[in-house]
Protein backbone atom coordinates (compact mmCIF):
# COMPACT_ATOMS: atom_id res chain seq x y z
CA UNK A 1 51.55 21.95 4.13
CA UNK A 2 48.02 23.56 3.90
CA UNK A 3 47.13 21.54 0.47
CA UNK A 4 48.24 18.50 2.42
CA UNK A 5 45.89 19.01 5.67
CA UNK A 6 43.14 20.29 3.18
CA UNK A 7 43.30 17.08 1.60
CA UNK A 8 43.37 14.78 4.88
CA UNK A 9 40.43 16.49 5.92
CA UNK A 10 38.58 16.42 2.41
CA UNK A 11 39.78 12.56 2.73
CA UNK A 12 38.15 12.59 6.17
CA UNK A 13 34.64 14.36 5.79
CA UNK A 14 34.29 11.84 2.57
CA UNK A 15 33.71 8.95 4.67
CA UNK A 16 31.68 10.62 7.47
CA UNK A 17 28.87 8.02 6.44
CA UNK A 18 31.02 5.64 8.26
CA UNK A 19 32.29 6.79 11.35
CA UNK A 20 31.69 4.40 14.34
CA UNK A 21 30.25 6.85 16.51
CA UNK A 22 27.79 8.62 14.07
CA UNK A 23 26.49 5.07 12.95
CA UNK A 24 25.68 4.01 16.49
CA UNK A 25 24.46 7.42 17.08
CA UNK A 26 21.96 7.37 14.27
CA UNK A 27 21.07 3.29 15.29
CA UNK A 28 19.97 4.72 18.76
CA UNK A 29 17.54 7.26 16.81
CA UNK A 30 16.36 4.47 14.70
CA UNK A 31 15.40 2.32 17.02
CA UNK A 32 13.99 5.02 19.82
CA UNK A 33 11.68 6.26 16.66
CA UNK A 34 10.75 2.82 15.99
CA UNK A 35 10.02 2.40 20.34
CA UNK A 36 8.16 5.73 20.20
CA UNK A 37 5.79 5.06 17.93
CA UNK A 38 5.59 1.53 19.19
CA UNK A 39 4.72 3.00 22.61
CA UNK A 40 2.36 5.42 21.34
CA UNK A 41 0.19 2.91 19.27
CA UNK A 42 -0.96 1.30 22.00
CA UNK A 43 -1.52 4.30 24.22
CA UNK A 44 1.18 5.82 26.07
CA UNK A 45 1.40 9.48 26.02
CA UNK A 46 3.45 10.63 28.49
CA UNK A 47 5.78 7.96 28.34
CA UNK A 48 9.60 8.32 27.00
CA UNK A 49 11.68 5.71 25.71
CA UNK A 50 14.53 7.28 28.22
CA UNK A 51 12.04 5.77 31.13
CA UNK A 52 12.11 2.48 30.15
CA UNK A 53 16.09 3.03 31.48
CA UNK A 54 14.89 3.25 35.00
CA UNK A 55 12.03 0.60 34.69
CA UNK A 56 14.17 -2.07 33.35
CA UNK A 57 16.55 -1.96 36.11
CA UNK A 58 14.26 -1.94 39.04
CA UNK A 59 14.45 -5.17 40.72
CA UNK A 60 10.85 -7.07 41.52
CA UNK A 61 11.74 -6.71 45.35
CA UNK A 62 12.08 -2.64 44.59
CA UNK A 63 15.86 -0.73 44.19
CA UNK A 64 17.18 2.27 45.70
CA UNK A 65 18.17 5.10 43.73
CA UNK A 66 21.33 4.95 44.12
CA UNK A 67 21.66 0.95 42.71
CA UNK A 68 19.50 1.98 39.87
CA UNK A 69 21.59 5.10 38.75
CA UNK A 70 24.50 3.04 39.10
CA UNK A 71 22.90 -0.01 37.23
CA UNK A 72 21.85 2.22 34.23
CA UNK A 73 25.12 4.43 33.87
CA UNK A 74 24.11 7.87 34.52
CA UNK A 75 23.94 10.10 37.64
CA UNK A 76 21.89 9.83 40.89
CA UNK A 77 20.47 13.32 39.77
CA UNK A 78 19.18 12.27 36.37
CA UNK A 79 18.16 9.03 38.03
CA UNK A 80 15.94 10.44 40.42
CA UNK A 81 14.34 13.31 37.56
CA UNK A 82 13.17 9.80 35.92
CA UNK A 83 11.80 8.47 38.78
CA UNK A 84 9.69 11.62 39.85
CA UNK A 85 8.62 11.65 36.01
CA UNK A 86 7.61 7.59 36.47
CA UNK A 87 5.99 8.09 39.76
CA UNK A 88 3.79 11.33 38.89
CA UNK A 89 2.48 8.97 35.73
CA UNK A 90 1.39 6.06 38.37
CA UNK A 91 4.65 3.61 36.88
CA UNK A 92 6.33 3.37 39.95
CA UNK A 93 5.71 3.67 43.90
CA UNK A 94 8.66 5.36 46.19
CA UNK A 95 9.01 3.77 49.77
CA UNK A 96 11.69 4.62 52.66
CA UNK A 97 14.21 2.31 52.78
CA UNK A 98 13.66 -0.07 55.91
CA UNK A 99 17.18 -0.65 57.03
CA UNK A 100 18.17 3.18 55.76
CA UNK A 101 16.44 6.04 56.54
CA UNK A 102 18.28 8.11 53.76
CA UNK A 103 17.73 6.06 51.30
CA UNK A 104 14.40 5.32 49.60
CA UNK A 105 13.36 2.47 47.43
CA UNK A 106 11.72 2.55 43.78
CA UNK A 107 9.43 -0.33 43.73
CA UNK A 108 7.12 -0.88 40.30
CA UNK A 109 2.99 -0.57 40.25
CA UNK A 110 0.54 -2.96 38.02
CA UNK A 111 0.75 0.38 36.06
CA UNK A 112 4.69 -0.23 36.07
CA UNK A 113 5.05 -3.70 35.42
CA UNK A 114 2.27 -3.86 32.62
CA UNK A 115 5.07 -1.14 30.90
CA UNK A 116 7.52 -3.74 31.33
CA UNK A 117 5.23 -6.15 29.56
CA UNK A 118 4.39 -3.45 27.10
CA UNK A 119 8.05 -3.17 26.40
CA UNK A 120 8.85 -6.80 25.83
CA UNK A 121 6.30 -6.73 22.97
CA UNK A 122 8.19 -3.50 21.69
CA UNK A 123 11.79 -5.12 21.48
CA UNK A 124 10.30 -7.96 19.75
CA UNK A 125 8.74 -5.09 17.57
CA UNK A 126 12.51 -3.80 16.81
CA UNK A 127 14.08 -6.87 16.47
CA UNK A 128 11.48 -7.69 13.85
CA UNK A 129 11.76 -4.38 11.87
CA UNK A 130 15.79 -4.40 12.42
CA UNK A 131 15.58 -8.16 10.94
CA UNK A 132 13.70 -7.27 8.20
CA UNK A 133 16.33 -5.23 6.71
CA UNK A 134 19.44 -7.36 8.07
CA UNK A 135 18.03 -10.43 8.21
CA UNK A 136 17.67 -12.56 11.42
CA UNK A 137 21.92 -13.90 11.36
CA UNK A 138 22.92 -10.59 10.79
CA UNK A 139 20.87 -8.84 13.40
CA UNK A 140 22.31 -11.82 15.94
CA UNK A 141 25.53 -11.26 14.87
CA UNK A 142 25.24 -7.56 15.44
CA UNK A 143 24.02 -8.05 18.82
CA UNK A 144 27.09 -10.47 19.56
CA UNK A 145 28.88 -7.81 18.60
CA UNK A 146 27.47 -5.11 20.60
CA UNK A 147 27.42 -7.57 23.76
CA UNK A 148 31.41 -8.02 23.37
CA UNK A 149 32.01 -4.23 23.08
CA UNK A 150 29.80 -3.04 26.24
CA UNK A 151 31.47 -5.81 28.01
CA UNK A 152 34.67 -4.80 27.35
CA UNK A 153 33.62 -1.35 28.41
CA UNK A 154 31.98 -2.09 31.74
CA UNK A 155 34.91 -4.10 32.91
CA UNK A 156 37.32 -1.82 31.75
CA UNK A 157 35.71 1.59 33.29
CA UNK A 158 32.98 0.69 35.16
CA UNK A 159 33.93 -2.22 37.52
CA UNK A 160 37.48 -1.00 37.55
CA UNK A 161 36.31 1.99 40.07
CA UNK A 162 35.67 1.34 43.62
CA UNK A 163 32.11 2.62 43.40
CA UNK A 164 31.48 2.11 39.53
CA UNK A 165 30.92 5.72 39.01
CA UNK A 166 34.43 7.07 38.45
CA UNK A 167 34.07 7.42 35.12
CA UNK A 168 34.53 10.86 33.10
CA UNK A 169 30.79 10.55 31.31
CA UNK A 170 29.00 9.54 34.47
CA UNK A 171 30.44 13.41 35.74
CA UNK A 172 29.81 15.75 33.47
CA UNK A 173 26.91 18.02 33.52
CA UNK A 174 25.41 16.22 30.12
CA UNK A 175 24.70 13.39 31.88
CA UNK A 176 21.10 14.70 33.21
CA UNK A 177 18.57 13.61 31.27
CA UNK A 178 15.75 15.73 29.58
């Protein structure tokens, strides 16, 4: 029985290089190296890839908390560690909500929306690297791909909640980010 489970794993650890999870993993470095030193050629220092999360959602009319933490898949906690990060770099401007006084509203500066600008000339930056070594129908079709499996995902877990944030992942503690 032990030479048999000895082998399954052996079998198993072989094709490592393969595994789903690692592959995506390790695409997600690539291309946040690739964004980093994007970001950092044409000057921004204190500015993490992980931010762009909370700038891209932020609608033009400004977005509570709340909506963008929800929007972006994490917790209202790591959400609002972003936004303090954003705000003390001059990216975005924090206003009380109008119509609630609890809430408050993330609204974008010049600052902010020349990142977004700056960030549309990095995914063009990606897509051209990734293209490079896929070629452009391959790097499509891997996108079509990708668009069909987080699809499947949000309407499966995310929109099946009442509140979209019943999931397991969007509770556990290793949700904050650093």
């Amino acid at each position: 029985m032990e030479d048999e489970l000895l082998k399954e794993i052996a079998a198993f650890k072989a094709n490592k290089e393969r595994l789903l999870g690692r592959l995506l993993n390790r695409t997600y470095r690539y291309m946040s190296d690739l964004a980093g030193d994007y970001l950092k050629g044409i000057g921004y220092e204190n500015f993490r890839v992980g931010h762009i999360v909370a700038l891209v959602h932020i609608e033009l009319e400004g977005t509570s908390i709340n909506k963008l933490a929800t929007g972006a898949g994490m917790t209202k906690q790591g959400m609002s560690k972003l936004i303090k990060e954003l705000q003390k770099e001059g990216f975005v401007k924090v206003e009380k909500d109008q119509t609630d006084a609890r809430a408050l509203i993330v609204k974008h500066t010049e600052k902010g929306f020349q990142a977004m600008l700056d960030w549309k000339n990095c995914t063009r930056h990606i897509n051209q690297k990734f293209a490079e070594i896929l070629g452009e129908d391959k790097l499509e079709l891997f996108k079509d791909i990708m668009v069909e499996l987080v699809y499947d995902y949000e309407h499966k877990f995310l929109n099946n909640s009442r509140d979209g944030i019943n999931h397991p992942m969007l509770k556990a503690s290793w949700m904050t980010v650093k």
